[in-house]
N, C-alpha and C. Protein backbone atom coordinates (compact mmCIF):
# COMPACT_ATOMS: atom_id res chain seq x y z
N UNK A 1 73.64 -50.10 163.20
CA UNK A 1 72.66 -50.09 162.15
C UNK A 1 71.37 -49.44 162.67
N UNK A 2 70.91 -48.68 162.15
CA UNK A 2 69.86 -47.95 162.35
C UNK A 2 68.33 -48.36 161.80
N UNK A 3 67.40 -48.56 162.33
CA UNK A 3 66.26 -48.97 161.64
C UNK A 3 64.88 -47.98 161.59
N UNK A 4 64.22 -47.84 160.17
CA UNK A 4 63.04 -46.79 160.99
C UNK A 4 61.90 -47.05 161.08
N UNK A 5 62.05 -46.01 162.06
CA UNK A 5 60.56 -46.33 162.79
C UNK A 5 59.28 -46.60 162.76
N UNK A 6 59.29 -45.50 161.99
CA UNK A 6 58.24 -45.05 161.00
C UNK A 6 58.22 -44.47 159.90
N UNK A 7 57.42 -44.72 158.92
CA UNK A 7 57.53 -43.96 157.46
C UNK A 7 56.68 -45.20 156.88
N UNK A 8 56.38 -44.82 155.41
CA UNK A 8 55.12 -44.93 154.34
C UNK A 8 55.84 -45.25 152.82
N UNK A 9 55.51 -46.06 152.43
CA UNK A 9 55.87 -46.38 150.93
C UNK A 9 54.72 -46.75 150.31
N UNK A 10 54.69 -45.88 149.09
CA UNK A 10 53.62 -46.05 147.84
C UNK A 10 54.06 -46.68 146.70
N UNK A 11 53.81 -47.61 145.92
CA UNK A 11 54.10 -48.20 144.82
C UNK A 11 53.20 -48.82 143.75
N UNK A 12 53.03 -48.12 142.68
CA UNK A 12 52.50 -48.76 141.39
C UNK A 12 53.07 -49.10 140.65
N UNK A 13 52.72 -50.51 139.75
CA UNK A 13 53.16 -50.64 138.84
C UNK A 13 52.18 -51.38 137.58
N UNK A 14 52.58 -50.91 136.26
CA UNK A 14 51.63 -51.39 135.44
C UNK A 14 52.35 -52.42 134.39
N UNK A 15 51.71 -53.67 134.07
CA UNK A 15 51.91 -54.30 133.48
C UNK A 15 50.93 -55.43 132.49
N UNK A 16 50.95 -55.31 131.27
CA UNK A 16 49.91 -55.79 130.62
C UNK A 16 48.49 -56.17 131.17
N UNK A 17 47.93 -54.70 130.83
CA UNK A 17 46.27 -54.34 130.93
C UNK A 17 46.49 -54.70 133.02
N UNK A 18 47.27 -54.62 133.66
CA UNK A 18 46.95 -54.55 135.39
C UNK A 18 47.52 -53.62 135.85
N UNK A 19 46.92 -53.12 136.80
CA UNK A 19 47.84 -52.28 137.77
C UNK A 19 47.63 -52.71 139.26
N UNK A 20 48.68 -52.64 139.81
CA UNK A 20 48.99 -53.01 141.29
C UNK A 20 49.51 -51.86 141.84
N UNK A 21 48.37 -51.49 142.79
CA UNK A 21 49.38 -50.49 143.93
C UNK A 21 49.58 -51.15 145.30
N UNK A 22 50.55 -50.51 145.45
CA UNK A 22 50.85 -50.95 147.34
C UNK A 22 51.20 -49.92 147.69
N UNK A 23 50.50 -50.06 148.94
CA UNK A 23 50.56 -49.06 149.97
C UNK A 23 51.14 -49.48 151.77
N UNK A 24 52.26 -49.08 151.89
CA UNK A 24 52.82 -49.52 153.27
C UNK A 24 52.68 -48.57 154.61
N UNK A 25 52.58 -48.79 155.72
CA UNK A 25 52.58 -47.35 156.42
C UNK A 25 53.20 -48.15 157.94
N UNK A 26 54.23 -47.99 158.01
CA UNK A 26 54.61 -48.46 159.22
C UNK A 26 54.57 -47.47 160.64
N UNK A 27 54.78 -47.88 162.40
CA UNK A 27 55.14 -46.97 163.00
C UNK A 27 55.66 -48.39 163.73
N UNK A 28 55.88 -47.89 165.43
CA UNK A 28 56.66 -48.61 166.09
C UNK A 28 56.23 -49.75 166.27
N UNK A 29 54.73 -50.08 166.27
CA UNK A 29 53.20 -50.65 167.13
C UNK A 29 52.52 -51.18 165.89
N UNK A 30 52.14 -50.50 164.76
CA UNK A 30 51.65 -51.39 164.01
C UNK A 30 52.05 -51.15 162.70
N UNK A 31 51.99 -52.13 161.70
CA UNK A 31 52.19 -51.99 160.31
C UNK A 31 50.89 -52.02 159.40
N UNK A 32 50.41 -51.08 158.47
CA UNK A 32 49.14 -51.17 157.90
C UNK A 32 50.03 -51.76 156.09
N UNK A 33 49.10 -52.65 155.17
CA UNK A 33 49.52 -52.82 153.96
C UNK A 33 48.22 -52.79 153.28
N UNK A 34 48.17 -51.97 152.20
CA UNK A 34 46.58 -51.87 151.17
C UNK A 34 47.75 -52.23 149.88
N UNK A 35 46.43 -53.28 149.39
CA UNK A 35 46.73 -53.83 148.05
C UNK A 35 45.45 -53.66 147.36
N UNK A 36 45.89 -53.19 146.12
CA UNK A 36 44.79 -52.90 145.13
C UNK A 36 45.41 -53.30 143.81
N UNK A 37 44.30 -54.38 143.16
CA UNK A 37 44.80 -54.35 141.64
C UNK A 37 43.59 -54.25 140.99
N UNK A 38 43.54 -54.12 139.90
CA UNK A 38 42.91 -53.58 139.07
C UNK A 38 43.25 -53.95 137.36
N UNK A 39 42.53 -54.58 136.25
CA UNK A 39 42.50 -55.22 135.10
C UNK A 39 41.88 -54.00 134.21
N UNK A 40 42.36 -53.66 133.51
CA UNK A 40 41.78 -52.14 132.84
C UNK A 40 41.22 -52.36 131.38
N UNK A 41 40.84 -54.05 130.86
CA UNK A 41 40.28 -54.36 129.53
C UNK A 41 39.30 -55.57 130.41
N UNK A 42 38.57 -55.25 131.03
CA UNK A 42 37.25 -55.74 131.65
C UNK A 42 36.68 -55.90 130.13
N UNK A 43 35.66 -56.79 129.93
CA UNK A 43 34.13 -56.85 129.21
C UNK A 43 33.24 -56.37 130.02
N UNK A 44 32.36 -55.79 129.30
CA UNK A 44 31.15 -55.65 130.38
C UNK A 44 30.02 -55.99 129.94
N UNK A 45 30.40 -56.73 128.70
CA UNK A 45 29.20 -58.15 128.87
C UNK A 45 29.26 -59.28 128.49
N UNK A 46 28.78 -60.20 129.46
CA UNK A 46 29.46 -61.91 129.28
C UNK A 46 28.36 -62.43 128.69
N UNK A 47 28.76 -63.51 128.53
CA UNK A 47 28.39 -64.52 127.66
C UNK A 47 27.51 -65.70 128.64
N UNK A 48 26.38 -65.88 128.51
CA UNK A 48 26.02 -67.15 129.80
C UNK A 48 26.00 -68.70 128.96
């Protein structure tokens, strides 16, 4: 079985008014992961 080494996976997905991306980036030594979400029917003005 073979495993790799290195390589990068991007992934969005959208689902009622969110979006989630992921971002993977592996090598031998370290693994990086960015998560970003994001709500795209914000108010932008509240109520106190």
């Amino acid at each position: 079985m073979k495993t790799l080494l290195e390589g990068e996976v991007r992934l969005v997905e959208k689902q009622n008014n969110w979006t989630v991306e992921v971002f993977v980036k592996w090598n031998k030594r370290r693994i990086q992961i960015i998560l970003k979400s994001r709500k795209s029917n914000l108010k932008d003005k509240f109520v106190s």
